[in-house]
PDB file of N, CA and C in Angstrom:
ATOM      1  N   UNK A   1    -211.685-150.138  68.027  1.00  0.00           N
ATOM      2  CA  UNK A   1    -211.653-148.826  67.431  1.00  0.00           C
ATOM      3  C   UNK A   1    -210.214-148.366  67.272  1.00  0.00           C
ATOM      4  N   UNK A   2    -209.889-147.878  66.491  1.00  0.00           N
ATOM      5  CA  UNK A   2    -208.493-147.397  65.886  1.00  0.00           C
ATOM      6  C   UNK A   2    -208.603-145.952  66.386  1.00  0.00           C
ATOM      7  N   UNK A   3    -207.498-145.475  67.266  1.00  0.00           N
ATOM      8  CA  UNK A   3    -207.131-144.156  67.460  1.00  0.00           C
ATOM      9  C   UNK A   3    -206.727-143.148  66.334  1.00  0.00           C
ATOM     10  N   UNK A   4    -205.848-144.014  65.102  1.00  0.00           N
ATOM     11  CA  UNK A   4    -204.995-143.301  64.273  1.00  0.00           C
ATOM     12  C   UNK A   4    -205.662-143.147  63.161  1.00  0.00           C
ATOM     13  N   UNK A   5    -205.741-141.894  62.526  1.00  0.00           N
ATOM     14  CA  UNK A   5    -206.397-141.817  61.244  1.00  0.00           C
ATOM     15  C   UNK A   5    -205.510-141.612  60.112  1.00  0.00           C
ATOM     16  N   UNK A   6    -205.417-142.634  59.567  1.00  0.00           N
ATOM     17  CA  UNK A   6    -204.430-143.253  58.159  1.00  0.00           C
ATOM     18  C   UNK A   6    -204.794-142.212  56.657  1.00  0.00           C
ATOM     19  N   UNK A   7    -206.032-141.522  56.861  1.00  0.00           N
ATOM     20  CA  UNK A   7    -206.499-140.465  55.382  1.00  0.00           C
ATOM     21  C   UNK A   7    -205.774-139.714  55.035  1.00  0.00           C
ATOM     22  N   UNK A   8    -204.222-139.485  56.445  1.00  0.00           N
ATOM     23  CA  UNK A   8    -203.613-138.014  55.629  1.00  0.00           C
ATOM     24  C   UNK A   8    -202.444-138.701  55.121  1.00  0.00           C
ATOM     25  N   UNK A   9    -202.239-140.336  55.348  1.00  0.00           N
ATOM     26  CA  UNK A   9    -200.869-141.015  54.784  1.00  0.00           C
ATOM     27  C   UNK A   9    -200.380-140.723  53.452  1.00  0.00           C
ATOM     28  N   UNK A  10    -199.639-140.332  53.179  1.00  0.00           N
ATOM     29  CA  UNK A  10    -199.405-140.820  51.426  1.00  0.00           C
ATOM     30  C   UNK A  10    -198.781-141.950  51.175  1.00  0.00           C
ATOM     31  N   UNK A  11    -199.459-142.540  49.920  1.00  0.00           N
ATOM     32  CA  UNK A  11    -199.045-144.052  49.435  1.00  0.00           C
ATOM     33  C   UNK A  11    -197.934-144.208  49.278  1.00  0.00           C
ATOM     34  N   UNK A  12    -197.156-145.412  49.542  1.00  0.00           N
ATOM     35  CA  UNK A  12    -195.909-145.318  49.183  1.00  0.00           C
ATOM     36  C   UNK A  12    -195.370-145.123  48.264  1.00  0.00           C
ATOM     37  N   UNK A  13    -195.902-145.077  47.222  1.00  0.00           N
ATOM     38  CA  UNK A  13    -195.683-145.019  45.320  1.00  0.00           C
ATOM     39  C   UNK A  13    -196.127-143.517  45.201  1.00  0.00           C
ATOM     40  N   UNK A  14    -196.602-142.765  46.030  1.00  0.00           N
ATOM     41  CA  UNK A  14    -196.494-141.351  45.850  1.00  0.00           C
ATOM     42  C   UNK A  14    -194.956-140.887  46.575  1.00  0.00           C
ATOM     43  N   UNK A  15    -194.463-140.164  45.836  1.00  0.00           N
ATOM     44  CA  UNK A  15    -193.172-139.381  46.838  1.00  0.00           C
ATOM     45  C   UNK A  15    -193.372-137.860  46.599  1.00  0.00           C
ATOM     46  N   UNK A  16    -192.942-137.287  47.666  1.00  0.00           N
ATOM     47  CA  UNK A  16    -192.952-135.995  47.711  1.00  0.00           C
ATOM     48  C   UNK A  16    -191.873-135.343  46.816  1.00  0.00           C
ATOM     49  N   UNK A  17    -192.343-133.970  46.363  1.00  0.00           N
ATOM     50  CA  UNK A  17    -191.252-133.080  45.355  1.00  0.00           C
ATOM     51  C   UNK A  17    -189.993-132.840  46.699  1.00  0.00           C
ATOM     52  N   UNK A  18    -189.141-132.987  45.726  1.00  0.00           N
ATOM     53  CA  UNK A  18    -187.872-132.840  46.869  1.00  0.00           C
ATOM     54  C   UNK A  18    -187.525-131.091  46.846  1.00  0.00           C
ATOM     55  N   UNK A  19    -187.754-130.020  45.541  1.00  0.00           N
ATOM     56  CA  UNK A  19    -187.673-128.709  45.699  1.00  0.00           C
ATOM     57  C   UNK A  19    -186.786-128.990  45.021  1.00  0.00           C
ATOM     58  N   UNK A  20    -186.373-127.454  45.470  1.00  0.00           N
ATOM     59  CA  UNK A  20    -184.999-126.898  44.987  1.00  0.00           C
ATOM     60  C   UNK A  20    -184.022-127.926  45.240  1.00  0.00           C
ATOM     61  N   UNK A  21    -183.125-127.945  44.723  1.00  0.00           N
ATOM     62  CA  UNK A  21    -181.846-129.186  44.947  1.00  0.00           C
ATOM     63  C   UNK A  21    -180.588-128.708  44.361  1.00  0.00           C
ATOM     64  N   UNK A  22    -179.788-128.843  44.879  1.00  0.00           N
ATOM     65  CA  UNK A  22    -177.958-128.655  44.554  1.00  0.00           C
ATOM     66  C   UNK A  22    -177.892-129.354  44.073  1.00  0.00           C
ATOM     67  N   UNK A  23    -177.432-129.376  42.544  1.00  0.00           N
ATOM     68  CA  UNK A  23    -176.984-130.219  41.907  1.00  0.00           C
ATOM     69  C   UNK A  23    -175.229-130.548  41.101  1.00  0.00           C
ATOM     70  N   UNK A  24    -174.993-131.590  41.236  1.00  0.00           N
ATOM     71  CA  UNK A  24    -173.218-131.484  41.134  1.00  0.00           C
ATOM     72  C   UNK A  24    -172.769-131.527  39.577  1.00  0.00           C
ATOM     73  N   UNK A  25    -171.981-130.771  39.031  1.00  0.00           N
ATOM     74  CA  UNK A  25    -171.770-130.647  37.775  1.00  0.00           C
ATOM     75  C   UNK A  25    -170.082-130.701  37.526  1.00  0.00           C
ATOM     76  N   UNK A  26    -170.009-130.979  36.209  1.00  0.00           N
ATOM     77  CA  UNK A  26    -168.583-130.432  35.563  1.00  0.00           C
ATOM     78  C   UNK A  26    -168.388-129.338  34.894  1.00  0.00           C
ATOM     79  N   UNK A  27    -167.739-128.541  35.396  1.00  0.00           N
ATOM     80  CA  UNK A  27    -167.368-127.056  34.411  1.00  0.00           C
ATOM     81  C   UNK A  27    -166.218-127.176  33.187  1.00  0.00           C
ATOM     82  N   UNK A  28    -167.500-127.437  32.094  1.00  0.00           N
ATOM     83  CA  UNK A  28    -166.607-127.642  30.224  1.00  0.00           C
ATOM     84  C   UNK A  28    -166.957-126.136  30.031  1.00  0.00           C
ATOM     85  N   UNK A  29    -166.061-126.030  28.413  1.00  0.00           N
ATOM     86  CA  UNK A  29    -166.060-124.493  28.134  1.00  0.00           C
ATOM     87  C   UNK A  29    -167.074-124.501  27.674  1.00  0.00           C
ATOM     88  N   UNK A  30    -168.286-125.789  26.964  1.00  0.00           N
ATOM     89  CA  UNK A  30    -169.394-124.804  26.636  1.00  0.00           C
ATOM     90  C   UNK A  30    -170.864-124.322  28.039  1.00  0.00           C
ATOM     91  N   UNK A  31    -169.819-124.435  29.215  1.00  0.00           N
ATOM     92  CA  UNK A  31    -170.579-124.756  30.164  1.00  0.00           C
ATOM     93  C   UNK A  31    -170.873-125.325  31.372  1.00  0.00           C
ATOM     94  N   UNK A  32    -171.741-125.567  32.409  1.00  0.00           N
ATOM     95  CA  UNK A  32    -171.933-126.703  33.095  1.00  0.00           C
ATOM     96  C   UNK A  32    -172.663-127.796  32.699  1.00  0.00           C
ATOM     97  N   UNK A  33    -171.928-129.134  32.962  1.00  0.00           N
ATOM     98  CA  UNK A  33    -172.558-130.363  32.807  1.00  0.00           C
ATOM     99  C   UNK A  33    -172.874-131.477  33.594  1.00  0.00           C
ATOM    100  N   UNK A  34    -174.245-131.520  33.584  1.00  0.00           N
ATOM    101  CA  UNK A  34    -174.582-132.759  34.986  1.00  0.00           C
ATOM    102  C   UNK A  34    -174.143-133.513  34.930  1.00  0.00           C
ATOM    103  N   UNK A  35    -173.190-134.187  36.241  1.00  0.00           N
ATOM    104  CA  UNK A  35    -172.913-135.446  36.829  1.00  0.00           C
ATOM    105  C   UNK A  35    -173.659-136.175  37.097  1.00  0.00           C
ATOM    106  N   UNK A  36    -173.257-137.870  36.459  1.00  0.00           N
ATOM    107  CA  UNK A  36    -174.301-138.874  36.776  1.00  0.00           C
ATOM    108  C   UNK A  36    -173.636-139.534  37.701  1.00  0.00           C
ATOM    109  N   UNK A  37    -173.902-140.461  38.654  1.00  0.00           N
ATOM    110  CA  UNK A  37    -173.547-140.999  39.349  1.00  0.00           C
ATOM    111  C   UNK A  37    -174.103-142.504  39.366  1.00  0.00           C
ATOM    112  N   UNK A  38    -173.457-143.656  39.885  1.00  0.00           N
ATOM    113  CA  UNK A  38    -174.031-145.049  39.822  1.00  0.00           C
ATOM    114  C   UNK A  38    -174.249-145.354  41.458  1.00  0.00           C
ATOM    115  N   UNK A  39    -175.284-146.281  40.930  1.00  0.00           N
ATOM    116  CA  UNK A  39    -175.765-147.045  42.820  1.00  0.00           C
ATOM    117  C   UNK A  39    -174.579-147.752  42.902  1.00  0.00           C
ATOM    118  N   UNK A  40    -174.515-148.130  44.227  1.00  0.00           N
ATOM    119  CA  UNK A  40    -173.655-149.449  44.695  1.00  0.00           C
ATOM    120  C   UNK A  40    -174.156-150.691  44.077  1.00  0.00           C
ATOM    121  N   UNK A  41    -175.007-150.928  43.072  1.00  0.00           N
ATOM    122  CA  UNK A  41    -176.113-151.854  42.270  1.00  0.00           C
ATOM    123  C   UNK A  41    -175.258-151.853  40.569  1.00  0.00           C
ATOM    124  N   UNK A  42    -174.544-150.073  40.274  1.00  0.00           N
ATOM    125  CA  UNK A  42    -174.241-149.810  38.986  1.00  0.00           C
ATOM    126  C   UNK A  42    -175.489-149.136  38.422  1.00  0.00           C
ATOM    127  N   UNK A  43    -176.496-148.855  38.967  1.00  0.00           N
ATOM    128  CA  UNK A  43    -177.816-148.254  38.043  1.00  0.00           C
ATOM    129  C   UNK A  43    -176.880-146.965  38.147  1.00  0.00           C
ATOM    130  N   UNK A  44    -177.651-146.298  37.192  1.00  0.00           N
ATOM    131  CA  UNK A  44    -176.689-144.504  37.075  1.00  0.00           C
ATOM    132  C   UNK A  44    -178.095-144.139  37.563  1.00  0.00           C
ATOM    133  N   UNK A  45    -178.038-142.701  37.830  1.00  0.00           N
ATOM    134  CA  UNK A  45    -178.777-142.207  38.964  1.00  0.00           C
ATOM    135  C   UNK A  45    -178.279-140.585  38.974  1.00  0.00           C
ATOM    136  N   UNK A  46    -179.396-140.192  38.937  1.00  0.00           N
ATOM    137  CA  UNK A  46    -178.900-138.560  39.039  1.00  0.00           C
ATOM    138  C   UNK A  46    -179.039-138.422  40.797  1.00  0.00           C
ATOM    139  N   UNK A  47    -178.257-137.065  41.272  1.00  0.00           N
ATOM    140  CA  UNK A  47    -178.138-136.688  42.931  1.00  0.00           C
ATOM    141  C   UNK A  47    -178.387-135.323  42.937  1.00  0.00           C
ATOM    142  N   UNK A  48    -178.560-135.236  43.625  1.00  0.00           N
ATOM    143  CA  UNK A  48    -179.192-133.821  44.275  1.00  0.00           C
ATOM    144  C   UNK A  48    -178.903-133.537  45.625  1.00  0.00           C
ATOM    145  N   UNK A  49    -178.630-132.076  46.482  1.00  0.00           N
ATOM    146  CA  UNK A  49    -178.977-131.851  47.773  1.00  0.00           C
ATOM    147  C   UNK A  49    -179.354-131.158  48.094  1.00  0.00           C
ATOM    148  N   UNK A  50    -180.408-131.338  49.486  1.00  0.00           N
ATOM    149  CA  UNK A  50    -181.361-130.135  49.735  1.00  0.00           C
ATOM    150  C   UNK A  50    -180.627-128.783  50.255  1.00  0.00           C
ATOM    151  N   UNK A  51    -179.268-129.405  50.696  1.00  0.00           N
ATOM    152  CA  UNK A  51    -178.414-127.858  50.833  1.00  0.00           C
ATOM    153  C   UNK A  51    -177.351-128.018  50.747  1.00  0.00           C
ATOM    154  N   UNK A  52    -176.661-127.012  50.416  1.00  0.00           N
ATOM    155  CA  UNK A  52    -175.202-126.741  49.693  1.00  0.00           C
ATOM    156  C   UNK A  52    -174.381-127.404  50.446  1.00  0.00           C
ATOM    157  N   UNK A  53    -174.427-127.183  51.579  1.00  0.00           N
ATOM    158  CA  UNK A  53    -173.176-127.954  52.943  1.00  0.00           C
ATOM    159  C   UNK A  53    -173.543-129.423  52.998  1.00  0.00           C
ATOM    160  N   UNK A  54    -174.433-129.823  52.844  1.00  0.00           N
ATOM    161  CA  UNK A  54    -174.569-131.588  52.462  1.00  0.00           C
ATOM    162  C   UNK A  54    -173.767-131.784  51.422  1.00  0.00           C
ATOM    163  N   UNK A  55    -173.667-130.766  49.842  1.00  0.00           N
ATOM    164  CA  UNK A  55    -173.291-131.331  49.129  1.00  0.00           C
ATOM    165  C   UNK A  55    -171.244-131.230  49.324  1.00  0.00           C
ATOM    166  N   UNK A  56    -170.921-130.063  50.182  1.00  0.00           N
ATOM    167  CA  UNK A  56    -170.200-129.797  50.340  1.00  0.00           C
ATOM    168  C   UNK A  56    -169.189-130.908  51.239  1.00  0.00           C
ATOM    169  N   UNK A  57    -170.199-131.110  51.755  1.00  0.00           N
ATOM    170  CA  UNK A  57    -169.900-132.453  53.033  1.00  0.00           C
ATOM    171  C   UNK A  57    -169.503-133.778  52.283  1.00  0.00           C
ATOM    172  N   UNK A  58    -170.582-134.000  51.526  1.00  0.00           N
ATOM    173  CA  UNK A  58    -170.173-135.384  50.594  1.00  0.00           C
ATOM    174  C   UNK A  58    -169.087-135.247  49.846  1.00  0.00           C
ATOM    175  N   UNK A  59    -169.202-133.967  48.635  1.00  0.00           N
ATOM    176  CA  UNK A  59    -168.073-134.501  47.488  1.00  0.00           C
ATOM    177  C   UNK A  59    -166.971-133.340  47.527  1.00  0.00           C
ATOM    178  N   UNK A  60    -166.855-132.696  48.636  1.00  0.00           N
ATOM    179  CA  UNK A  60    -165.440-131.757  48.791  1.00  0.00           C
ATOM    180  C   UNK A  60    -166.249-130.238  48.438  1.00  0.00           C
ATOM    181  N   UNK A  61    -165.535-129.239  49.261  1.00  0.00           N
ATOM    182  CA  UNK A  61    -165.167-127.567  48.768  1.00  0.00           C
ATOM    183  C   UNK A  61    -165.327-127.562  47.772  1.00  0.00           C
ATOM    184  N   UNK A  62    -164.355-128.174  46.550  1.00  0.00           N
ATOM    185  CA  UNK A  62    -164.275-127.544  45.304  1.00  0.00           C
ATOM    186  C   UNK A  62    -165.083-128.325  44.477  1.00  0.00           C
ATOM    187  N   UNK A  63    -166.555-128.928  44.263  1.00  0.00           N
ATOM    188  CA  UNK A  63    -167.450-129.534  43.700  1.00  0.00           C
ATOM    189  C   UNK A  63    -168.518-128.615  43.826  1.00  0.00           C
ATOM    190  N   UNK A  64    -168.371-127.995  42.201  1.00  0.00           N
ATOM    191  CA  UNK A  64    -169.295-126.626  41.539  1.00  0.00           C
ATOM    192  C   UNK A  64    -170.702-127.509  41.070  1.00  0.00           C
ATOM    193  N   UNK A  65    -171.591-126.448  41.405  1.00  0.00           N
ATOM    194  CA  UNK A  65    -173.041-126.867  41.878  1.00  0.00           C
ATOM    195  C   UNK A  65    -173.926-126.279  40.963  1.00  0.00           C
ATOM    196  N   UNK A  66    -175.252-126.490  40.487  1.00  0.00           N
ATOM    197  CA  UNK A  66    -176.277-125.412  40.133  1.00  0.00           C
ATOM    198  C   UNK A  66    -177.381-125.596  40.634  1.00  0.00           C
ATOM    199  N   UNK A  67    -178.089-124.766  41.216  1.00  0.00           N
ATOM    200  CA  UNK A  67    -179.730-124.956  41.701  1.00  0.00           C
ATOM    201  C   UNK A  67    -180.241-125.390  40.381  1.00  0.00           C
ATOM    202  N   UNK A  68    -181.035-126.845  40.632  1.00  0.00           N
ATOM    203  CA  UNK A  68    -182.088-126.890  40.159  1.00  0.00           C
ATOM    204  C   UNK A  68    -183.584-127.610  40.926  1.00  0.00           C
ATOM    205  N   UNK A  69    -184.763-127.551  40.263  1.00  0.00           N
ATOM    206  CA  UNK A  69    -185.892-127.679  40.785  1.00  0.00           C
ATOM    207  C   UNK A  69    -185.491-129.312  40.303  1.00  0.00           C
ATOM    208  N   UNK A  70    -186.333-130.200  41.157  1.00  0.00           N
ATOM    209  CA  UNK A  70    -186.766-131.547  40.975  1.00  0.00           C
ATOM    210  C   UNK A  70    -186.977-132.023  39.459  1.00  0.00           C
ATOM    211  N   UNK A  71    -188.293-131.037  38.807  1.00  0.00           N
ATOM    212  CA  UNK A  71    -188.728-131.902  38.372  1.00  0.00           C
ATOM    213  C   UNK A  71    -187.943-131.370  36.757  1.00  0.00           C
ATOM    214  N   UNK A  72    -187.267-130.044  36.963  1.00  0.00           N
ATOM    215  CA  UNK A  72    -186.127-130.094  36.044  1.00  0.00           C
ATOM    216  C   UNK A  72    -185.160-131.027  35.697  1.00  0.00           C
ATOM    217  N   UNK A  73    -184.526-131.302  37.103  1.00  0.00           N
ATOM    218  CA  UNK A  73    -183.169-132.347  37.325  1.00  0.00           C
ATOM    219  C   UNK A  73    -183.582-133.453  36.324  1.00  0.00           C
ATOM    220  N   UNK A  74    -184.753-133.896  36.834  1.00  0.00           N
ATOM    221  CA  UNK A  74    -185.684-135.556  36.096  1.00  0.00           C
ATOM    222  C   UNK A  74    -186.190-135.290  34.763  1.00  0.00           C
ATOM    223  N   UNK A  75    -186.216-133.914  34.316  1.00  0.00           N
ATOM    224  CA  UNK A  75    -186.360-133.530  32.716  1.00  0.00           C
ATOM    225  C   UNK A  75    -185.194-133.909  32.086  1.00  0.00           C
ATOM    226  N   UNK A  76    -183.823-133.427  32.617  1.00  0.00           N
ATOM    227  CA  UNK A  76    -182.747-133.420  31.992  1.00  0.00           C
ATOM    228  C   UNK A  76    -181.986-134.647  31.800  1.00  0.00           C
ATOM    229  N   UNK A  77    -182.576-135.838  32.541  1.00  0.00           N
ATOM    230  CA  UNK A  77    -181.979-137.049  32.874  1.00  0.00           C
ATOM    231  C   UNK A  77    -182.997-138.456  32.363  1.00  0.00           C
ATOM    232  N   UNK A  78    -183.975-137.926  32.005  1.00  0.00           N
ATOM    233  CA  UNK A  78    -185.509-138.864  31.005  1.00  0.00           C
ATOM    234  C   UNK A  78    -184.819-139.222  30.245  1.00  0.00           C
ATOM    235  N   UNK A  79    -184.333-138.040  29.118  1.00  0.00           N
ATOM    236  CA  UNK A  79    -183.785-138.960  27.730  1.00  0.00           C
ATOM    237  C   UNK A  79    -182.294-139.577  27.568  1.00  0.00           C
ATOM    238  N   UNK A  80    -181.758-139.493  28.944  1.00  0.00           N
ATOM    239  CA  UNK A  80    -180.381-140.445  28.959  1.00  0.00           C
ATOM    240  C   UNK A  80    -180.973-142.197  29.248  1.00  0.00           C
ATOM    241  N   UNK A  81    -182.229-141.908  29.800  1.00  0.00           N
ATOM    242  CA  UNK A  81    -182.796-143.237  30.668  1.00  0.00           C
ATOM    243  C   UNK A  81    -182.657-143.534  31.937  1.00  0.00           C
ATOM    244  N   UNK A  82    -182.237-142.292  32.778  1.00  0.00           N
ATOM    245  CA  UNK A  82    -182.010-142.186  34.142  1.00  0.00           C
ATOM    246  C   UNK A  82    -183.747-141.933  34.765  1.00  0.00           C
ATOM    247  N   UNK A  83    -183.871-143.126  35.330  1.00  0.00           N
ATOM    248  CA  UNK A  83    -185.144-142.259  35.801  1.00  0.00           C
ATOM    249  C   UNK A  83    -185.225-142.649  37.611  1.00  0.00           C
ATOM    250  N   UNK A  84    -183.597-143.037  38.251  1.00  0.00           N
ATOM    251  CA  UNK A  84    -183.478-142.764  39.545  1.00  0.00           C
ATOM    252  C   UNK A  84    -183.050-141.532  40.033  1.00  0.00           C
ATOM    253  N   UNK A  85    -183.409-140.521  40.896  1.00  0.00           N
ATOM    254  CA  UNK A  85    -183.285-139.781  41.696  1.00  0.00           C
ATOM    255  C   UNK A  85    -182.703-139.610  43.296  1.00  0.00           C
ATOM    256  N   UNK A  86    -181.433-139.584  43.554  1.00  0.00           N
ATOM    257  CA  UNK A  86    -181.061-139.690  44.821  1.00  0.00           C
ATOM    258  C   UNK A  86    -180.942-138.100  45.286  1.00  0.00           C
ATOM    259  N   UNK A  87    -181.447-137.947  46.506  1.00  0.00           N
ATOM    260  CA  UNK A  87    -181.442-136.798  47.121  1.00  0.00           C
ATOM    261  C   UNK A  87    -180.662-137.002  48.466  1.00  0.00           C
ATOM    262  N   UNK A  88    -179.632-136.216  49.043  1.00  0.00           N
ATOM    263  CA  UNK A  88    -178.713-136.547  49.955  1.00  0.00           C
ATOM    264  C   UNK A  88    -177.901-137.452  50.104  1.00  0.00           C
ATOM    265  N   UNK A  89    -177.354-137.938  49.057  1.00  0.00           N
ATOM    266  CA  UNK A  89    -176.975-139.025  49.706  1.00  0.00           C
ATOM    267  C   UNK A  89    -175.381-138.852  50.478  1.00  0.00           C
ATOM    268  N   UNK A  90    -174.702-139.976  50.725  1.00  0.00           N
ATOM    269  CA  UNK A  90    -173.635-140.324  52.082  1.00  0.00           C
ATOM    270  C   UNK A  90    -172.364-141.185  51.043  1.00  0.00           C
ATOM    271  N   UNK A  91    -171.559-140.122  50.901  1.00  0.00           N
ATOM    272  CA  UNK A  91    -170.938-141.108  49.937  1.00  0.00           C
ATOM    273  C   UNK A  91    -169.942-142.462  50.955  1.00  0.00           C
ATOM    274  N   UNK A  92    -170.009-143.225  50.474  1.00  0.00           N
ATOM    275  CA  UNK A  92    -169.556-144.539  51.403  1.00  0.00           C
ATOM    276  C   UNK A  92    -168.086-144.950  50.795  1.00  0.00           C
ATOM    277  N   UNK A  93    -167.710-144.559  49.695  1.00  0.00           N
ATOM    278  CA  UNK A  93    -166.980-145.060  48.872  1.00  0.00           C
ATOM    279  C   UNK A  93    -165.268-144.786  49.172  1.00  0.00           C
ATOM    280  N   UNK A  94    -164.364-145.681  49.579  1.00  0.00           N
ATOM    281  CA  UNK A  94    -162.745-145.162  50.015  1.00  0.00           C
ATOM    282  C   UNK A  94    -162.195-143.804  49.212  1.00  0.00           C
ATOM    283  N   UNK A  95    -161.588-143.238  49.394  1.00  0.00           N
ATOM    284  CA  UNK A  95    -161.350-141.660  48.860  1.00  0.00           C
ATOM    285  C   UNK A  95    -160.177-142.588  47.811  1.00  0.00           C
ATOM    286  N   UNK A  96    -159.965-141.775  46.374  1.00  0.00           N
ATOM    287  CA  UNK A  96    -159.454-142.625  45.689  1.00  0.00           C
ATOM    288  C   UNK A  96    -157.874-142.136  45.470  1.00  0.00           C
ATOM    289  N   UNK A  97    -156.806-142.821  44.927  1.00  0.00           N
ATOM    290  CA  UNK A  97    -155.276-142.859  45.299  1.00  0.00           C
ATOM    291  C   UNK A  97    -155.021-142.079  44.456  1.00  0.00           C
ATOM    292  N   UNK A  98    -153.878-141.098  44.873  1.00  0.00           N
ATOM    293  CA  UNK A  98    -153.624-139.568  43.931  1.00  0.00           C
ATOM    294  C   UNK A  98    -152.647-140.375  43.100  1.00  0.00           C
ATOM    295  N   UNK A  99    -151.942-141.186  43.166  1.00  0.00           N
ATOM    296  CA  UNK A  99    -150.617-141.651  42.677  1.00  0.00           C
ATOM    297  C   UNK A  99    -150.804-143.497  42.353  1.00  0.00           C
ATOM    298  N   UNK A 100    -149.921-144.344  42.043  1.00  0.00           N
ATOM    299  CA  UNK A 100    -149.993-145.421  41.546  1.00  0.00           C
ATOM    300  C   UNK A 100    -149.941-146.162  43.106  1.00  0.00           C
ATOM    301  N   UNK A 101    -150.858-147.096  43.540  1.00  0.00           N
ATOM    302  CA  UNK A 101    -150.686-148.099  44.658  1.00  0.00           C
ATOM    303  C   UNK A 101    -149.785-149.790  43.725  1.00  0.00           C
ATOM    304  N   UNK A 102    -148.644-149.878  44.413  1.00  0.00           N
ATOM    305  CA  UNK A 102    -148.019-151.146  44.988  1.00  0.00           C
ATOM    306  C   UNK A 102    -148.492-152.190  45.494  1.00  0.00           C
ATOM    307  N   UNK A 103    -148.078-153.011  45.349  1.00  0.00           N
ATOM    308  CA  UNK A 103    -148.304-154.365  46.506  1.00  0.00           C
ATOM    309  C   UNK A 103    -147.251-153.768  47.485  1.00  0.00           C
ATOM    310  N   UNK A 104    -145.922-153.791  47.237  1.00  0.00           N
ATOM    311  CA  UNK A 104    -145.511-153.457  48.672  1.00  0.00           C
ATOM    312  C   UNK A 104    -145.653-152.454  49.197  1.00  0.00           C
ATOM    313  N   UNK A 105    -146.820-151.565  48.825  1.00  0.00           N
ATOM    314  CA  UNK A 105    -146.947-150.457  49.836  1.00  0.00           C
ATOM    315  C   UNK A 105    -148.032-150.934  50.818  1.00  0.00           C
ATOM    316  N   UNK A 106    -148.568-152.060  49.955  1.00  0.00           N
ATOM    317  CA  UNK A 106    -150.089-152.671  50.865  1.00  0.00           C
ATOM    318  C   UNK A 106    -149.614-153.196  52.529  1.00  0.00           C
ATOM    319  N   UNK A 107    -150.012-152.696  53.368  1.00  0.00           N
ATOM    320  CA  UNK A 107    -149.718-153.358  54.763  1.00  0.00           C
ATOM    321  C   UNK A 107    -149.880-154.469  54.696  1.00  0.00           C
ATOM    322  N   UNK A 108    -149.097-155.254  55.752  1.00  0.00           N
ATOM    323  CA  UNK A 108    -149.192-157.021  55.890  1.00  0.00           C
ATOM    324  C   UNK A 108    -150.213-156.991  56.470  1.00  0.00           C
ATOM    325  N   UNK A 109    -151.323-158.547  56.297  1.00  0.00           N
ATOM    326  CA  UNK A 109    -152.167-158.885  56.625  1.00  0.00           C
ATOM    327  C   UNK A 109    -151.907-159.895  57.429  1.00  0.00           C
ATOM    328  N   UNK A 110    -152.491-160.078  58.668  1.00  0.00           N
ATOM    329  CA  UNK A 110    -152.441-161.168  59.523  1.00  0.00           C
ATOM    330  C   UNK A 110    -153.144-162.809  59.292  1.00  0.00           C
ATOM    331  N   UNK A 111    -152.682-163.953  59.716  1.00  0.00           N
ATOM    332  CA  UNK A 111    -153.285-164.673  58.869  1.00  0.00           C
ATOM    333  C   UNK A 111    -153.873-165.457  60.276  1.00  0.00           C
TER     334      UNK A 111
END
C-alpha cells in the first residue's frame, strides 16, 4: 500500500504561471524595449524576476525594469520565435572589461 497520494502532482509538461515578473529592458526614445537574452546553449530566451532585488542582484542598480504578467512577457516574444522563458535566473557570466585587455596585462600562468 502506498502512503503518498500522487492526484495533486502536476505533470511535468504542465508548469505553473510564474505571475507578475520584472522584466529587464532598454530605455530608446520611442520607449522601453525588451531585452533578450541567450542560454549558455545560445538559444535567446526571454527573463523575468519574481522580485525587483533578484533582478537588482543579477544585472546591477541601474537595469530599468517593467512589470509584466507571464503570459504577456510570452505574447511579446511568440513572434520573434522566443518561446523560452527564464524566471530568476543567476547570471554566471565574468563581468565584462570597461577598457581594451592586453596580453601583457594577462597574469603569468604556471606551467
Amino acid at each position: 500500500m502506498c502512503l503518498f497520494s500522487y492526484a495533486e502532482d502536476p505533470d511535468p509538461d504542465e508548469q505553473a504561471s510564474a505571475g507578475l515578473l520584472f522584466v529587464p529592458v532598454r530605455t530608446e526614445a520611442a520607449g522601453p524595449v525588451l531585452r533578450v537574452f541567450r542560454t549558455p546553449l545560445g538559444e535567446r530566451t526571454a527573463v523575468g524576476f519574481s522580485r525587483r532585488d533578484l533582478l537588482t542582484a543579477t544585472l546591477g542598480a541601474g537595469q530599468p525594469a517593467i512589470p509584466l504578467a507571464e503570459a504577456a512577457l510570452r505574447a511579446l516574444t511568440e513572434p520573434l520565435g522566443i518561446d523560452r522563458l527564464v524566471v530568476d535566473p543567476v547570471l554566471t557570466a565574468p563581468a565584462v572589461a570597461t577598457g581594451p585587455v592586453y596580453a601583457d596585462d594577462a597574469p603569468a600562468r604556471a606551467l
